[in-house]
N, C-alpha and C. Protein backbone atom coordinates (compact mmCIF):
# COMPACT_ATOMS: atom_id res chain seq x y z
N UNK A 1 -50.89 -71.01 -12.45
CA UNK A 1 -49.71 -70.21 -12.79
C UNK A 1 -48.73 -70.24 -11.62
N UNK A 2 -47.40 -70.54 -12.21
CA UNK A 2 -46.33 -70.85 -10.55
C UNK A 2 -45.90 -69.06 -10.86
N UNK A 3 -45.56 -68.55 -9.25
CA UNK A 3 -45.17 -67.20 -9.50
C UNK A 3 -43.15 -67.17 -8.56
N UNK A 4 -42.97 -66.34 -9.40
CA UNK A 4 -41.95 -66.20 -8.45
C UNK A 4 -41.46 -64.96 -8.09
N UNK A 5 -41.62 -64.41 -6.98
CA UNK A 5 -41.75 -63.28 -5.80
C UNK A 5 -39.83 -62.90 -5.54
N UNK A 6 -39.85 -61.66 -6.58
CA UNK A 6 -38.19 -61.29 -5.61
C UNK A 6 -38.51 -60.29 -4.91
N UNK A 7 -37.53 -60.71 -4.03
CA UNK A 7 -38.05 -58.79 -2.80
C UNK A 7 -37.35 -59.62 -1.39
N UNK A 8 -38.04 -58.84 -0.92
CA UNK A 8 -37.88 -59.66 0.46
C UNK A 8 -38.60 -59.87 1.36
N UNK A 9 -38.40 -61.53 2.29
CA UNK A 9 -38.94 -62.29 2.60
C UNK A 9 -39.34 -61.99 3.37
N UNK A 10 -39.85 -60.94 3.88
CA UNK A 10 -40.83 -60.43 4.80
C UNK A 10 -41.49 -59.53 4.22
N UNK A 11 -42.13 -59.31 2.88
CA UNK A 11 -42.59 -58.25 2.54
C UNK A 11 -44.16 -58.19 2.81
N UNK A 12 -44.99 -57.76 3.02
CA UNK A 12 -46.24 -57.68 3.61
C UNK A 12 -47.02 -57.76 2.24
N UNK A 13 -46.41 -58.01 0.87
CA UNK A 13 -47.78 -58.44 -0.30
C UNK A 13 -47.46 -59.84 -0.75
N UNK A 14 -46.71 -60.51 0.01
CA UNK A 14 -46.61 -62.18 -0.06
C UNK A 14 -47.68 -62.38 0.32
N UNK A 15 -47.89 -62.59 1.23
CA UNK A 15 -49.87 -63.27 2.15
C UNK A 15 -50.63 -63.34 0.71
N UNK A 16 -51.00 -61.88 0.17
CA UNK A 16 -51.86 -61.96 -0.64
C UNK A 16 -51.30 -62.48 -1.77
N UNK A 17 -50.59 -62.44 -2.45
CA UNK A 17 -49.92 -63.53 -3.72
C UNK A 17 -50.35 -64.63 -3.45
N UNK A 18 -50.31 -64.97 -2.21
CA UNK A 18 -50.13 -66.55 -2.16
C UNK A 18 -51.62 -67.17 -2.38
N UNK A 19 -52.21 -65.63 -1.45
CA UNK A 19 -54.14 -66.11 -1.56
C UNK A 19 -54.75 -65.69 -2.83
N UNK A 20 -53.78 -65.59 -3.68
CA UNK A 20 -53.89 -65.41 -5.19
C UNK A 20 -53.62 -66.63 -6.30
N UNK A 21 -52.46 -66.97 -5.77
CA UNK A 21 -52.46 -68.01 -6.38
C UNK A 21 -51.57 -69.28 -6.30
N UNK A 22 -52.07 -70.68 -6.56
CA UNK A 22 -51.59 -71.55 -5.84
C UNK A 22 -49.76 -71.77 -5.73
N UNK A 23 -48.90 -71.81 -6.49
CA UNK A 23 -47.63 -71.76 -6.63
C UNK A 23 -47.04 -70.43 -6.18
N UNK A 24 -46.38 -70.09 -5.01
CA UNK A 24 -45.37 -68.81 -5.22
C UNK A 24 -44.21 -69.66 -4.84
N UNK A 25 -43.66 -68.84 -5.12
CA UNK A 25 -41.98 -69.10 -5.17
C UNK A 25 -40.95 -68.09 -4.64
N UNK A 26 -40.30 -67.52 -3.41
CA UNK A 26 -40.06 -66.11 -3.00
C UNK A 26 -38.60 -66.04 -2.97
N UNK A 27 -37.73 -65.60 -3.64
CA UNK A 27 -36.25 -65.30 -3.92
C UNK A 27 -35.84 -64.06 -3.04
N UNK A 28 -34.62 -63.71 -2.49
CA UNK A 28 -34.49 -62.27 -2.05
C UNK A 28 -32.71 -62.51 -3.02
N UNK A 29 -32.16 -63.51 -3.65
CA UNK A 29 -30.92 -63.99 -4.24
C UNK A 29 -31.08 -63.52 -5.85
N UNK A 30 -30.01 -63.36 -6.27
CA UNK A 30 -29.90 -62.96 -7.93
C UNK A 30 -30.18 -64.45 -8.66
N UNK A 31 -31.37 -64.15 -9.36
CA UNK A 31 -31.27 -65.70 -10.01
C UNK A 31 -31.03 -65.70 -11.70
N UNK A 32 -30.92 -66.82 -12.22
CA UNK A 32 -30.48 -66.77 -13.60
C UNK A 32 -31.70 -67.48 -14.01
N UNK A 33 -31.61 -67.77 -15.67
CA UNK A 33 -32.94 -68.33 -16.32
C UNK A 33 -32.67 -70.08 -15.95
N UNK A 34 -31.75 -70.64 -15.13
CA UNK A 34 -31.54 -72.00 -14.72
C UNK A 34 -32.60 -72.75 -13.58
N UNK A 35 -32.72 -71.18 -12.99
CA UNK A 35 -33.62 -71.28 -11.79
C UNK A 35 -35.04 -71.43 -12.11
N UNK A 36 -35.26 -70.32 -12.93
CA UNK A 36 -36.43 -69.87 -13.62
C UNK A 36 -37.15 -71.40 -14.20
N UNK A 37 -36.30 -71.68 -15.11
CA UNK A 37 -36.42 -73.22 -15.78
C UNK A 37 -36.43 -74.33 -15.33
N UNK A 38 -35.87 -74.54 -14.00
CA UNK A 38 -36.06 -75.85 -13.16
C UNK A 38 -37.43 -75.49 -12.42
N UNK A 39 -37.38 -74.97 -11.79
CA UNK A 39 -38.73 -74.14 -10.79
C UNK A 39 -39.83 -74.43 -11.93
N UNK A 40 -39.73 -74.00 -13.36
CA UNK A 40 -40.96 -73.85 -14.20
C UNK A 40 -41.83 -72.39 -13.55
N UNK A 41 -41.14 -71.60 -13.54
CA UNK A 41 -41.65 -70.39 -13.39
C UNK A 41 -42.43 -69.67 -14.47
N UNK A 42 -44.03 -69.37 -14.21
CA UNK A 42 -44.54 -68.56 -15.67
C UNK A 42 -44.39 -67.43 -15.10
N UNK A 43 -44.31 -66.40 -14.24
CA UNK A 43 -44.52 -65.13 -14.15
C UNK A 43 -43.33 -64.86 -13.04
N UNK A 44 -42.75 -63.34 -12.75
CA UNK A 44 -42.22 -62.93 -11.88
C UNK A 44 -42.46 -61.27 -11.57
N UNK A 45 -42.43 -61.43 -10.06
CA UNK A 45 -42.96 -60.16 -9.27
C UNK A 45 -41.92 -59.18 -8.30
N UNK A 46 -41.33 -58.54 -8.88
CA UNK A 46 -40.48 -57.88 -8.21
C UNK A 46 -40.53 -56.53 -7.68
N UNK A 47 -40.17 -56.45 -6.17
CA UNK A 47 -40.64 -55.50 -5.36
C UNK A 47 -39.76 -55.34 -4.39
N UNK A 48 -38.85 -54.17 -4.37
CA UNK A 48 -37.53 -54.15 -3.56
C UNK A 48 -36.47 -55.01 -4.18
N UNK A 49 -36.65 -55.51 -5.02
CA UNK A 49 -35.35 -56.66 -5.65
C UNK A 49 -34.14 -55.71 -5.63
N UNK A 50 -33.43 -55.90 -5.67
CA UNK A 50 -31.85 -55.37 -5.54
C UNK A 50 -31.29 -55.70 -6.55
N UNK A 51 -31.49 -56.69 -7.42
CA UNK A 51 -30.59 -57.24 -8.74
C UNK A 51 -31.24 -56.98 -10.04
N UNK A 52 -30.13 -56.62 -11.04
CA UNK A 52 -30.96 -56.25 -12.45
C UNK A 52 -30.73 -57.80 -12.81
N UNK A 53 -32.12 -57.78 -13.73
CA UNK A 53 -32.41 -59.47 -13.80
C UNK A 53 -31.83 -59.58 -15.61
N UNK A 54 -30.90 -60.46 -15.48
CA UNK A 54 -30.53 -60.90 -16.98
C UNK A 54 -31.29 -61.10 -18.48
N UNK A 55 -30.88 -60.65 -19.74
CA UNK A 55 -31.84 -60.25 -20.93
C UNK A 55 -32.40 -61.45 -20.93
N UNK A 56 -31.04 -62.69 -21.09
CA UNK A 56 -31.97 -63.37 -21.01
C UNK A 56 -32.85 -64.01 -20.85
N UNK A 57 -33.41 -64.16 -18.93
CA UNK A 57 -34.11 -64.49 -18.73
C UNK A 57 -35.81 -63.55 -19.05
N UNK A 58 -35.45 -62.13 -19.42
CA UNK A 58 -35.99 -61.46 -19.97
C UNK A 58 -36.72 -61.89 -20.89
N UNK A 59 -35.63 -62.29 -21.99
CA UNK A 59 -36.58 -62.86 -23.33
C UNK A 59 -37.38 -63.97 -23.25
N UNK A 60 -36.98 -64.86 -22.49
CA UNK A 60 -37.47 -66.24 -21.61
C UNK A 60 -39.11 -65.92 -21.49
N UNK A 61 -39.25 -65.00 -20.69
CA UNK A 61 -40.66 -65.09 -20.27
C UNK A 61 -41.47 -64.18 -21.03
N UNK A 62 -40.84 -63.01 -21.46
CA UNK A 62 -40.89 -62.69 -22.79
C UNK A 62 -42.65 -61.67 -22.43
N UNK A 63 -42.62 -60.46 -21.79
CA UNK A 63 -43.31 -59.55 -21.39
C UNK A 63 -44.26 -60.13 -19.52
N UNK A 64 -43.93 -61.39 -19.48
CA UNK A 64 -44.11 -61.94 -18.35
C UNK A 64 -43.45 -61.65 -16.60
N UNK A 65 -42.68 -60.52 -16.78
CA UNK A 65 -42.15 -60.08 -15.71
C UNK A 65 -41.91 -58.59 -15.36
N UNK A 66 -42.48 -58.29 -13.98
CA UNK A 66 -43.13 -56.91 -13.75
C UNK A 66 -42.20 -56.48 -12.46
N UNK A 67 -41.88 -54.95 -12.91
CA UNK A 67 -41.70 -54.17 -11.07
C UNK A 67 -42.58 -53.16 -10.66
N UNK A 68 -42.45 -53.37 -9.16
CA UNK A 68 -43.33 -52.15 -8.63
C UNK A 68 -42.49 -51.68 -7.81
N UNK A 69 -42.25 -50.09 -8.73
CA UNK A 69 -41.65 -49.09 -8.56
C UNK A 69 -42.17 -47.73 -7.82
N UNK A 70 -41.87 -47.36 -6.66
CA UNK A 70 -42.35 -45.96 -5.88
C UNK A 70 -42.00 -45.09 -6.58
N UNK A 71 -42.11 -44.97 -7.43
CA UNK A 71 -42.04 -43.24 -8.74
C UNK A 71 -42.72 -43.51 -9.69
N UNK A 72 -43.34 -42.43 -10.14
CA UNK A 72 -44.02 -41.62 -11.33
C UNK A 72 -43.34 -41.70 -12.48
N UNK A 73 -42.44 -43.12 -13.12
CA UNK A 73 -41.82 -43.12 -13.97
C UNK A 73 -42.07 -42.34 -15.35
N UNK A 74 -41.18 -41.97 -16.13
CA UNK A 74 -39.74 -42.19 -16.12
C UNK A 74 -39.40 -41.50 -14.86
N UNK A 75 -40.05 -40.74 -14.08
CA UNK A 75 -38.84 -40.22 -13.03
C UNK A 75 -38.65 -40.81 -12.11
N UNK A 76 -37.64 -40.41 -11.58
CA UNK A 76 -36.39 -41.18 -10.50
C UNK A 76 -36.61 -42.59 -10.53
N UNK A 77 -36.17 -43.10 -11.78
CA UNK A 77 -35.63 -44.36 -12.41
C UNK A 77 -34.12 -44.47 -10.99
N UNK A 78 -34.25 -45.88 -10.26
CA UNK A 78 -33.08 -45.95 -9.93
C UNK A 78 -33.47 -46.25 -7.91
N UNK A 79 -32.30 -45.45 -7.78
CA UNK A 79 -32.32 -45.90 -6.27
C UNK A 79 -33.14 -44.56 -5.72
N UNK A 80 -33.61 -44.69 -4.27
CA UNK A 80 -34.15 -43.96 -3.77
C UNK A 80 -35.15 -42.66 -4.44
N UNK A 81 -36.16 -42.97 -4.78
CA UNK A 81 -37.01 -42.65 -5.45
C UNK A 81 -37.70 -41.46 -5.07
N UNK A 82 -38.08 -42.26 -3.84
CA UNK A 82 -39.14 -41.24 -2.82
C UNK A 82 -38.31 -39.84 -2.65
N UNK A 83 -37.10 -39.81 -2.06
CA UNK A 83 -36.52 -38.86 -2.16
C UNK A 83 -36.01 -38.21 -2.99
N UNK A 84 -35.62 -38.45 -3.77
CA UNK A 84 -35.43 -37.19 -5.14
C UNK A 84 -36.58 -36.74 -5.30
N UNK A 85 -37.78 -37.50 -5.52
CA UNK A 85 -38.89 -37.02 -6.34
C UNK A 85 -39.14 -35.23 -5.70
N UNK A 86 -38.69 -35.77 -4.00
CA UNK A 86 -39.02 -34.44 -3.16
C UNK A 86 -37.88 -33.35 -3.43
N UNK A 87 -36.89 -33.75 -3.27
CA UNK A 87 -35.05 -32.64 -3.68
C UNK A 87 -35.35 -32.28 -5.00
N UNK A 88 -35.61 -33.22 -6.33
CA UNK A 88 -35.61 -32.73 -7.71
C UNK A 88 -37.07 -31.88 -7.85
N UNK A 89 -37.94 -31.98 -7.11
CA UNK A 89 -39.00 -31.17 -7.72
C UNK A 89 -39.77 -31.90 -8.59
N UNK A 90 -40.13 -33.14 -8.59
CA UNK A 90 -40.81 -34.49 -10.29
C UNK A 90 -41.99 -34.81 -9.49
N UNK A 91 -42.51 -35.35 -10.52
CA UNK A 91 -43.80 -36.07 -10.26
C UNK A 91 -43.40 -36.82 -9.28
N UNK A 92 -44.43 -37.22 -8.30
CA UNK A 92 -44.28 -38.20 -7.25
C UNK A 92 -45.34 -39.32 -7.90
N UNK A 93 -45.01 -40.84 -7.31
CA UNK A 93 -46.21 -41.81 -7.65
C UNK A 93 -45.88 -42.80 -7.45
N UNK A 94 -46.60 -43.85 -8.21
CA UNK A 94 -46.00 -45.47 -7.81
C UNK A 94 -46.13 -45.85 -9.82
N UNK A 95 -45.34 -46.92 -10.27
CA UNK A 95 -45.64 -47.49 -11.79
C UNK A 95 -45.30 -48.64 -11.40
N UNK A 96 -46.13 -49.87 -12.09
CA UNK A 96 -46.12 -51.26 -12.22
C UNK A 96 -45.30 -51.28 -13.75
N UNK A 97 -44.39 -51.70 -13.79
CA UNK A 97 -44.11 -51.76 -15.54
C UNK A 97 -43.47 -53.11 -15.67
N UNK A 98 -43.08 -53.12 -16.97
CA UNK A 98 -42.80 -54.63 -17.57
C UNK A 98 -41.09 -54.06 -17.27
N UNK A 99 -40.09 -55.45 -17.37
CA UNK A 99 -39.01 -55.65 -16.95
C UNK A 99 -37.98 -55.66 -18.21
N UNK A 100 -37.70 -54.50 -18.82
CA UNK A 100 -36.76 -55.19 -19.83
C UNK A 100 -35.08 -54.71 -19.56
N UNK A 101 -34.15 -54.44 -20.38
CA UNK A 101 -33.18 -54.65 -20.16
C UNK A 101 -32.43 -52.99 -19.18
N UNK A 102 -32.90 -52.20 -19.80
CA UNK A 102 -33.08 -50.89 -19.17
C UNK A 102 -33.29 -50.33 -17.75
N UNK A 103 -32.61 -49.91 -16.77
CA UNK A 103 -33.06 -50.28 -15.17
C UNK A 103 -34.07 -49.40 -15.24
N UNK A 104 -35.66 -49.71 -15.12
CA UNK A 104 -36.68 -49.00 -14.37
C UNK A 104 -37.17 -48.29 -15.86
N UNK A 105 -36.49 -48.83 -17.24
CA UNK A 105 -37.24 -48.48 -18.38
C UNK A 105 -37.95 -49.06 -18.69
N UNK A 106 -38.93 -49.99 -18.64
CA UNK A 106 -39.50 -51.16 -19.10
C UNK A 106 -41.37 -50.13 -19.39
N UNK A 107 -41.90 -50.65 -20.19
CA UNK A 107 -42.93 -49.92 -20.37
C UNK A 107 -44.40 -50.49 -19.21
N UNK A 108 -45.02 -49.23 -18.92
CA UNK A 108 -45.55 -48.70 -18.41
C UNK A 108 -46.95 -49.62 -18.47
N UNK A 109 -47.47 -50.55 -17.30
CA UNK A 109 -48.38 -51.31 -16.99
C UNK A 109 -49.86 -50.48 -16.44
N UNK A 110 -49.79 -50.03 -15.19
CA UNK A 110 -50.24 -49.04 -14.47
C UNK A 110 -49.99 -48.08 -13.53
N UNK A 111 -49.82 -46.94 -13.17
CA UNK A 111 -49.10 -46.00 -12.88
C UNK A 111 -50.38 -44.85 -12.07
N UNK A 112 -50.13 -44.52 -10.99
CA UNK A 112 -50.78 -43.97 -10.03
C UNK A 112 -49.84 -42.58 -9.73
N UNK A 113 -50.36 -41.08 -9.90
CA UNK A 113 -49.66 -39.70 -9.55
C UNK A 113 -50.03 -40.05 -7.95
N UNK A 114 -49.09 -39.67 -6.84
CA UNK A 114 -49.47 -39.19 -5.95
C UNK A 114 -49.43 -37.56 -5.30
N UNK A 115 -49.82 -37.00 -4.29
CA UNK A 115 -49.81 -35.98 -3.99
C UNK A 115 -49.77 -35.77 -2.43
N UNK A 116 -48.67 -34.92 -2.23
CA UNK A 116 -48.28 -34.99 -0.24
C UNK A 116 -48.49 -33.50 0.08
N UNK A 117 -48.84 -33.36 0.87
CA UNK A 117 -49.40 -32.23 1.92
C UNK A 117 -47.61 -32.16 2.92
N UNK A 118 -47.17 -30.92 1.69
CA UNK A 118 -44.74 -31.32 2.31
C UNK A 118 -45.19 -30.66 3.97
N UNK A 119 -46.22 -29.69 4.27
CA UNK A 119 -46.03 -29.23 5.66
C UNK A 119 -46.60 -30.43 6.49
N UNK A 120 -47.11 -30.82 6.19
CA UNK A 120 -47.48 -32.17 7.82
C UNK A 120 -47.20 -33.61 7.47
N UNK A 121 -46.41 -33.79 6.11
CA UNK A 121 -45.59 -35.65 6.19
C UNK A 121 -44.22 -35.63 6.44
N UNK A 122 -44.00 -36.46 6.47
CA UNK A 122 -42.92 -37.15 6.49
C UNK A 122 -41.86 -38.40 5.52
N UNK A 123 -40.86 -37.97 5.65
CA UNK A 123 -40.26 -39.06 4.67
C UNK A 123 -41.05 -40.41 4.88
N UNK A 124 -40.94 -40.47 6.03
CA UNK A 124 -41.75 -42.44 6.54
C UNK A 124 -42.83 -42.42 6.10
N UNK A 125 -43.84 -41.29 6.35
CA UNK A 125 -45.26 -41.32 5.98
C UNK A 125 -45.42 -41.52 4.65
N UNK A 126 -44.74 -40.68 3.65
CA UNK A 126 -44.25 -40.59 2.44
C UNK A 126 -44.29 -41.48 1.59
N UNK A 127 -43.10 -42.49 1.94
CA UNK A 127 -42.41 -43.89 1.94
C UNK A 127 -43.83 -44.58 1.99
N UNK A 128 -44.26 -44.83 3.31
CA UNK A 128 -45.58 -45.69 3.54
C UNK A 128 -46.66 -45.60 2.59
N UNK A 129 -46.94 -44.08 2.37
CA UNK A 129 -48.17 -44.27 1.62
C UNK A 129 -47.60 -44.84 -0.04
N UNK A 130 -46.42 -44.25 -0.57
CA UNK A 130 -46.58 -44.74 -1.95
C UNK A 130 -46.43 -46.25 -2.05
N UNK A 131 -45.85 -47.02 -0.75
CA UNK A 131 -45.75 -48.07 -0.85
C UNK A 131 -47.11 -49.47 -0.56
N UNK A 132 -47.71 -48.37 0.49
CA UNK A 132 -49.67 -48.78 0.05
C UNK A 132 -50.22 -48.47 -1.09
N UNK A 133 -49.89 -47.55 -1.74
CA UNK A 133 -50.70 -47.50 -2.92
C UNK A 133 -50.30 -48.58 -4.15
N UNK A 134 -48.84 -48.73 -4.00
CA UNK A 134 -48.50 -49.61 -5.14
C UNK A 134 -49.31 -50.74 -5.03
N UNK A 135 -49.28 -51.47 -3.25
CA UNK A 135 -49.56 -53.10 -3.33
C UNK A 135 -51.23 -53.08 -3.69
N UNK A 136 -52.15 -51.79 -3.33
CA UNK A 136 -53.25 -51.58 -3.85
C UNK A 136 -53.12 -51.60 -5.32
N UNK A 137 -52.74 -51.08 -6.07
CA UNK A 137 -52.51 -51.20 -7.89
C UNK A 137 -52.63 -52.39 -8.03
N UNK A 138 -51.10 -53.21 -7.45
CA UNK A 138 -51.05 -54.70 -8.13
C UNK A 138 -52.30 -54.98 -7.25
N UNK A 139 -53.32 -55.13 -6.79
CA UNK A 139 -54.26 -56.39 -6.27
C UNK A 139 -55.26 -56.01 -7.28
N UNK A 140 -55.43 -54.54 -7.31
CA UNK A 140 -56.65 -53.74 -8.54
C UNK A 140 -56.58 -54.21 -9.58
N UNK A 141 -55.30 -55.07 -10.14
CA UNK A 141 -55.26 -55.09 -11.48
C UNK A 141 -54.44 -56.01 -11.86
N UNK A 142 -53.94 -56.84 -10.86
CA UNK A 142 -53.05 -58.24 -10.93
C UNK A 142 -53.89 -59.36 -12.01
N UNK A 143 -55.28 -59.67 -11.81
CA UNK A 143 -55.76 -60.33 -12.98
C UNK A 143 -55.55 -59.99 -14.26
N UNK A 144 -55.73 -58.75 -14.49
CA UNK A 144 -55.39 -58.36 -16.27
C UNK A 144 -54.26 -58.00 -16.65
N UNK A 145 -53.00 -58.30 -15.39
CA UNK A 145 -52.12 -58.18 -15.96
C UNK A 145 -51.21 -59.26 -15.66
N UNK A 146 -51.56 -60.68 -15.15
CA UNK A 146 -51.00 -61.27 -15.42
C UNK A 146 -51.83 -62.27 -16.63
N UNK A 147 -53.14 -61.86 -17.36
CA UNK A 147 -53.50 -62.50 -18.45
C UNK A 147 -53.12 -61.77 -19.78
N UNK A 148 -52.61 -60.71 -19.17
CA UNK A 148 -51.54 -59.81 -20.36
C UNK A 148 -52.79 -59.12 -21.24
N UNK A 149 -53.71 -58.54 -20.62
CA UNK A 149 -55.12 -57.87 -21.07
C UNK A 149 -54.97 -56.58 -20.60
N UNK A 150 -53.70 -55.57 -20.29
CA UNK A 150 -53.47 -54.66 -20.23
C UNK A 150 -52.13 -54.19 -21.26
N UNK A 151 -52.78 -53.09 -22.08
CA UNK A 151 -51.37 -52.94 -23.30
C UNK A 151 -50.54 -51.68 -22.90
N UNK A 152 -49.01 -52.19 -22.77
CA UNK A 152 -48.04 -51.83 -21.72
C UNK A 152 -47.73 -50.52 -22.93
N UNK A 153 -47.70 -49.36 -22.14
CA UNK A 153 -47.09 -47.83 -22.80
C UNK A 153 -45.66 -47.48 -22.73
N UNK A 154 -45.23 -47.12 -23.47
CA UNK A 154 -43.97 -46.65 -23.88
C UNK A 154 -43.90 -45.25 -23.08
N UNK A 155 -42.92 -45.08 -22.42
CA UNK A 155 -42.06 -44.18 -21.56
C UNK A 155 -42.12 -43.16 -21.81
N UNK A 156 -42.64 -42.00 -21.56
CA UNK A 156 -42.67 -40.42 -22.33
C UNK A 156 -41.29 -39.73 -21.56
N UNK A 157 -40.97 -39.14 -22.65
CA UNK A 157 -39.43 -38.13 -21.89
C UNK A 157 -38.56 -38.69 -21.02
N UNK A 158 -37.36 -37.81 -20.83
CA UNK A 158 -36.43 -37.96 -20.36
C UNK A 158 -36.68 -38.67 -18.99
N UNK A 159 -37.21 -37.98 -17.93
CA UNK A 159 -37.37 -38.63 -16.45
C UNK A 159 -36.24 -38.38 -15.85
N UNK A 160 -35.46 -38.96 -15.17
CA UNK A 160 -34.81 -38.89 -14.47
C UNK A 160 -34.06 -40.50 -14.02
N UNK A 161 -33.23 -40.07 -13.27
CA UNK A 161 -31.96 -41.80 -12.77
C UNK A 161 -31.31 -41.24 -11.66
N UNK A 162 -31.48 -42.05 -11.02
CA UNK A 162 -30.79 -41.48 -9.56
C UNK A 162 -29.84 -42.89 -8.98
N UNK A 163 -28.04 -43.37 -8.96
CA UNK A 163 -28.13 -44.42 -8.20
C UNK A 163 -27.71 -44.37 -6.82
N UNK A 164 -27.51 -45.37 -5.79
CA UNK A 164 -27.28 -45.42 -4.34
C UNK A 164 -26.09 -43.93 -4.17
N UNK A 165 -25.21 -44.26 -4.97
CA UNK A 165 -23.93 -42.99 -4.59
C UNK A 165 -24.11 -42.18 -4.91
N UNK A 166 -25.43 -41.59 -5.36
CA UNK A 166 -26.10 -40.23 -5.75
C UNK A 166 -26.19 -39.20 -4.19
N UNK A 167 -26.86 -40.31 -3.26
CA UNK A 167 -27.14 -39.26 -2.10
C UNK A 167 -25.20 -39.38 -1.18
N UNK A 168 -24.88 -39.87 -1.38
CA UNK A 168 -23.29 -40.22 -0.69
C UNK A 168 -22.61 -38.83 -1.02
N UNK A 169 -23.01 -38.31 -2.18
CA UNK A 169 -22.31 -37.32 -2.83
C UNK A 169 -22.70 -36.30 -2.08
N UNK A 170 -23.81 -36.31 -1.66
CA UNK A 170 -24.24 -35.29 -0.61
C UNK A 170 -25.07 -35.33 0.65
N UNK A 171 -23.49 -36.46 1.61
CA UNK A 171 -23.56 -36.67 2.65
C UNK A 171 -24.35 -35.68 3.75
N UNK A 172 -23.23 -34.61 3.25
CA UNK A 172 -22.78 -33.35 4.29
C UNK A 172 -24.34 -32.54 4.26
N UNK A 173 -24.68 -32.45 3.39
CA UNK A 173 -25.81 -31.46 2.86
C UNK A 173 -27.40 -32.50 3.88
N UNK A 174 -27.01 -34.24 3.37
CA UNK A 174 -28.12 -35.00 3.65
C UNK A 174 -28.02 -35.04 5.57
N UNK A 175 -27.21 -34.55 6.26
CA UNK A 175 -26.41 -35.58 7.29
C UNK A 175 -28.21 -35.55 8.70
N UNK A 176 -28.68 -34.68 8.35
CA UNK A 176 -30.08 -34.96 9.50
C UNK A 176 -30.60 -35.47 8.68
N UNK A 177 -30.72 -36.36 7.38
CA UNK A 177 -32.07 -36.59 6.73
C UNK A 177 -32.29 -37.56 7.64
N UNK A 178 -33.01 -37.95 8.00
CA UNK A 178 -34.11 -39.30 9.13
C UNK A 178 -35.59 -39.59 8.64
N UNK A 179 -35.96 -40.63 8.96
CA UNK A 179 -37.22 -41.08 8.61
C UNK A 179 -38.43 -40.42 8.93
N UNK A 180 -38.06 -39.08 9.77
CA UNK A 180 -39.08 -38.39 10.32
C UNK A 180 -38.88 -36.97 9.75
N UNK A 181 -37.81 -36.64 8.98
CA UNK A 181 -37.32 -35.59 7.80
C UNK A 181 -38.78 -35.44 7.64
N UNK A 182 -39.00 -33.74 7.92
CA UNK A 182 -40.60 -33.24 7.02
C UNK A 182 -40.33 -33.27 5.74
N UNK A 183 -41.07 -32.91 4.82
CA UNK A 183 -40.83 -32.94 3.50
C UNK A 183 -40.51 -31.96 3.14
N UNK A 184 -41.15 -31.13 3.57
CA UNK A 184 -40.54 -29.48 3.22
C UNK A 184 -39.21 -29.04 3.42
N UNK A 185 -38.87 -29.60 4.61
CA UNK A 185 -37.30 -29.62 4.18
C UNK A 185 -36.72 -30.39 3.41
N UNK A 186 -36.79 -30.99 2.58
CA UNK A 186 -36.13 -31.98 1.59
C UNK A 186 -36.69 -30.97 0.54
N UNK A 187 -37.96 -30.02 0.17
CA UNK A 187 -38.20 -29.16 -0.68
C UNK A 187 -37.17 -27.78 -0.49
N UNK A 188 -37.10 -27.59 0.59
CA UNK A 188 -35.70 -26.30 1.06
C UNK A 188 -34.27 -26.78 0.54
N UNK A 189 -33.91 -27.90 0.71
CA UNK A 189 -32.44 -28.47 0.28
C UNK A 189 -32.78 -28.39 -1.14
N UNK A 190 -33.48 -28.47 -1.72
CA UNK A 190 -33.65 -28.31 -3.22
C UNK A 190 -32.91 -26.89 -3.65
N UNK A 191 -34.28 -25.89 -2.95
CA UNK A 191 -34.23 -24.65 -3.12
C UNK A 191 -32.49 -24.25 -2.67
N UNK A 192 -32.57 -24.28 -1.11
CA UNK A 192 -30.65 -24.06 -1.17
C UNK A 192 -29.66 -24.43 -1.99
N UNK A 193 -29.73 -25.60 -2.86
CA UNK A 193 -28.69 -26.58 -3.52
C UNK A 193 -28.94 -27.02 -4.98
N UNK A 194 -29.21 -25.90 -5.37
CA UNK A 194 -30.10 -26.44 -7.10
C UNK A 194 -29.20 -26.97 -7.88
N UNK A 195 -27.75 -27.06 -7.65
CA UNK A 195 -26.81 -27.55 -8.14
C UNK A 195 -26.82 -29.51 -7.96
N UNK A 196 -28.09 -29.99 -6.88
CA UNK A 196 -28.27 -31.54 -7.42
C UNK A 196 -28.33 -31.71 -8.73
């Protein structure tokens, strides 16, 4: 199976893709189904990708292309995940789901709740762990789901969407957030500002 890896080219679950399987292929560029089709790409793995990927290459591979997302989807569908989950008050977690036309709607592969202790983490710590737990999911379960032996669930409720100019809007309010932000204060800016 040739794979092709968007994200970026330093991401620390390339190594293991690769000791997975013989073809990868690693993009951090917006590609079209031209690419897809010369390359002979059967599967794609997206993780940090930045670009919504076209229907049609969508229909192309046709349930063959997956993201791994740091939220407890449907919530905080979108940009910055980790942090709303903490400001809005939502489920926190990681979801593997299928890719369809919808940003971050695609149905539901495997999906992990997490749970943070807000008095002693940190945004980074935060960040880190849901982002270990995801690349743990995909290795737990990368065989049955790229032989398509896992049956993908449909999205319960509303959830949530958050994009990049979501937190811009509240510069002033965000202006100490830092990578070392406890969590509990990102739970206090909630409480002060329920008007997010």
């Amino acid at each position: 199976m040739k794979i092709l890896f968007l994200g970026p080219y330093d991401s620390d679950i390339i190594p293991w893709i690769k000791s997975q399987e013989k073809e990868v292929i690693i993009s951090d560029k917006k590609i079209n189904l031209n690419f897809v089709k010369e390359n002979k790409i059967d599967f794609i793995i997206c993780y940090k990708y930045r670009f919504i990927i076209h229907k049609d290459l969508i229909f192309y591979l046709n349930n063959k292309i997956i993201n791994l997302h740091i939220s407890f989807l449907p919530w905080n569908r979108g940009a910055d995940p980790n942090i709303w989950s903490f400001i809005d008050n939502t489920p926190k977690g990681v979801s593997i789901h299928l890719i369809n036309e919808g940003l971050d709607k695609g149905d539901i592969l495997v999906q992990k709740e997490v749970f943070f202790d807000l008095n002693n983490e940190t945004l980074r710590s935060s960040y880190d762990k849901l982002n270990q737990i995801i690349k743990e999911l995909l290795k737990k379960n990368w065989n049955d789901i790229k032989s398509n032996r896992i049956k993908p669930k449909k999205q319960k409720g509303k959830g949530s969407y958050h994009k990049i100019s979501d937190l811009l809007k509240h510069k002033k309010m965000l202006s100490d957030l830092s990578w070392e932000t406890n969590l509990k204060l990102l739970s206090n800016i909630r409480n002060e500002n329920s008007g997010i």
